[in-house]
Protein backbone atom coordinates (compact mmCIF):
# COMPACT_ATOMS: atom_id res chain seq x y z
CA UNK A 1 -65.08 51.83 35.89
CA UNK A 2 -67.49 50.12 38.30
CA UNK A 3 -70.91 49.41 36.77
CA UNK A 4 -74.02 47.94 38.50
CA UNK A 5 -74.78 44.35 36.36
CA UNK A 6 -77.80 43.16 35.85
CA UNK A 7 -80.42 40.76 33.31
CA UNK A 8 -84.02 41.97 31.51
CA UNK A 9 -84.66 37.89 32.06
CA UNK A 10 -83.95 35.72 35.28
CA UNK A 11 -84.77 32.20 35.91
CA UNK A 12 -86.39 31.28 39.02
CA UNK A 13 -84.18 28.50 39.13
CA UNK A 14 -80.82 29.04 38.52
CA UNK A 15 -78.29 31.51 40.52
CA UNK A 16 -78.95 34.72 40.85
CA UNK A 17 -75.53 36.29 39.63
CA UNK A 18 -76.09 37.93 36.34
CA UNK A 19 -72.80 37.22 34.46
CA UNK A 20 -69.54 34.97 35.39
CA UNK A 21 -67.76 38.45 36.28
CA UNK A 22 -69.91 40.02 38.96
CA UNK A 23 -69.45 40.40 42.51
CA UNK A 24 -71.78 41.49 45.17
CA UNK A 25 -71.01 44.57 46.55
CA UNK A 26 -72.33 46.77 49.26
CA UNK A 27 -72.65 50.35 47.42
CA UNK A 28 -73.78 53.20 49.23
CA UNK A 29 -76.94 55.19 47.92
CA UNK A 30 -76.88 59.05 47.15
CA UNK A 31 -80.11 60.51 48.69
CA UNK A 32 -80.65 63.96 47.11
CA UNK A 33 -83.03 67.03 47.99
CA UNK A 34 -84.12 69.40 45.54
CA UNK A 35 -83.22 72.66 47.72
CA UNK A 36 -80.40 74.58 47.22
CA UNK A 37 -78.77 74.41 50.56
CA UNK A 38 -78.65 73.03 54.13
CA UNK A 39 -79.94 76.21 55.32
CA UNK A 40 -83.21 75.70 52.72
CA UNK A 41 -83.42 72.00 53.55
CA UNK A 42 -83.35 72.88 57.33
CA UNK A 43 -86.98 74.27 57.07
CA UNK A 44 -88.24 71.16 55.61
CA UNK A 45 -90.00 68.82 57.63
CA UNK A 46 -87.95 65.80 56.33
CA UNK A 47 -84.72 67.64 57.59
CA UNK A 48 -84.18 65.63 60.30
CA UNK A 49 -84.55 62.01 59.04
CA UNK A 50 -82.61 63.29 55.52
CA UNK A 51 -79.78 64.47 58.39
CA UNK A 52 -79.64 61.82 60.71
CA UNK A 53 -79.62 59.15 57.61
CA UNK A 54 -76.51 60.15 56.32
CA UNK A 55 -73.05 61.53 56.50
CA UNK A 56 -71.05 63.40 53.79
CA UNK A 57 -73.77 66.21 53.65
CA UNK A 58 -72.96 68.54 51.23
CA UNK A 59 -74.10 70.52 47.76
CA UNK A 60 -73.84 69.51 44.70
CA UNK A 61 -74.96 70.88 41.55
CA UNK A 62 -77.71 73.06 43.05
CA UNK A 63 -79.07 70.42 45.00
CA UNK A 64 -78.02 68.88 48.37
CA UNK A 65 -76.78 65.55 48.75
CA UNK A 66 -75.40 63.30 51.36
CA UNK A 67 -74.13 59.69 51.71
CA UNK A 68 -76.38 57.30 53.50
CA UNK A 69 -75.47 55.12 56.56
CA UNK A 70 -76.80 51.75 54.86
CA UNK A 71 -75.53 50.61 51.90
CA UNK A 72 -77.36 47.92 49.56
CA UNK A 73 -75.73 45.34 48.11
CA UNK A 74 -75.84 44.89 43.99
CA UNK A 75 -73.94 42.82 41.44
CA UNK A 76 -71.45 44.98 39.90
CA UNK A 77 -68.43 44.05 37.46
CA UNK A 78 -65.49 46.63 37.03
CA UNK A 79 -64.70 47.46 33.00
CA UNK A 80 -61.88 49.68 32.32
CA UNK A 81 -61.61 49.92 28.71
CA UNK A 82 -63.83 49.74 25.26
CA UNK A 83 -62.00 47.01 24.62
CA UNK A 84 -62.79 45.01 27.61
CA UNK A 85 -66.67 46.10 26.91
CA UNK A 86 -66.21 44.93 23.45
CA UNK A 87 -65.45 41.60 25.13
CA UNK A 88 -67.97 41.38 27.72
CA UNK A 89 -70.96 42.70 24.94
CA UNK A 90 -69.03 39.47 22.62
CA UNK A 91 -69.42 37.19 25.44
CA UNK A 92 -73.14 38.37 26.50
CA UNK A 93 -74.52 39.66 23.66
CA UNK A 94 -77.03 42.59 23.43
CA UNK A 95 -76.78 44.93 26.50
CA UNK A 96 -77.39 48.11 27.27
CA UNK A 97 -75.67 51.27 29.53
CA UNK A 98 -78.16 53.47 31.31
CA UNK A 99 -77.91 55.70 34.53
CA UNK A 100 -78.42 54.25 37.04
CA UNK A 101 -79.53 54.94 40.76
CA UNK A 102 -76.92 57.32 42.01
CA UNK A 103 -74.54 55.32 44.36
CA UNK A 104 -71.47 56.89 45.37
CA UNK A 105 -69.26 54.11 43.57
CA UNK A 106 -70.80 54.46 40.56
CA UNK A 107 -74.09 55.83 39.05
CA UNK A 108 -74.35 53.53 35.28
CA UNK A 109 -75.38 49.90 35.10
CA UNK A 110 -75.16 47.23 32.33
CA UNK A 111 -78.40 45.13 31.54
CA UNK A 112 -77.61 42.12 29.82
CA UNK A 113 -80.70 41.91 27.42
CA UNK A 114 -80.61 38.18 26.33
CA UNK A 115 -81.41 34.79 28.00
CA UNK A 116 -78.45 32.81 29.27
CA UNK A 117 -76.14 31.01 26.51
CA UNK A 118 -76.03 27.05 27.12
């Protein structure tokens, strides 16, 4: 499972990359509308931009969704197994699992809530 990985504390000085396993990846956001279909969404005066910004239009649970054309890129690392998190919370220390913004390759991120170990 792909997660978005990221730290609560980040030196101004040293890299940017958040743990030895991530890689920068271009994701590509989720841009939901609270109406229940195209139709609905078709009389709303952000219609057009919402459409023209994005492929993949469809519903989804009661709301519509689509895919947009530009991606941003994010650290993520790819964990597969409680075990392997076991490891990477061992290695890291405290972190936490929250939702995060909906991206088609994955919608949960890891914040690694410590400072760096020397």
């Amino acid at each position: 499972m792909k997660f978005i990985v990221s730290r609560t504390t980040v030196s101004l000085t040293e890299n940017r990359k958040p743990c030895d396993e991530a890689v920068e990846e271009e994701l590509t956001p989720l841009d939901y509308r609270t109406v229940r279909s195209i139709d609905e969404a078709k009389k709303k005066i952000w219609f057009k931009d919402w459409y023209e910004g994005g492929v993949n239009h469809r519903t989804e649970g009661g709301m519509i969704v689509c895919d947009k054309r530009t991606g941003e890129k994010h650290w993520v690392v790819d964990i597969d197994s409680l075990d392997e998190l076991l490891a990477f919370q061992n290695k890291y220390g405290e972190i936490e699992i929250a939702y995060s913004a909906p991206f088609r390759e994955t919608g949960r991120e890891i914040r690694i809530l410590g400072p760096r170990k020397k």
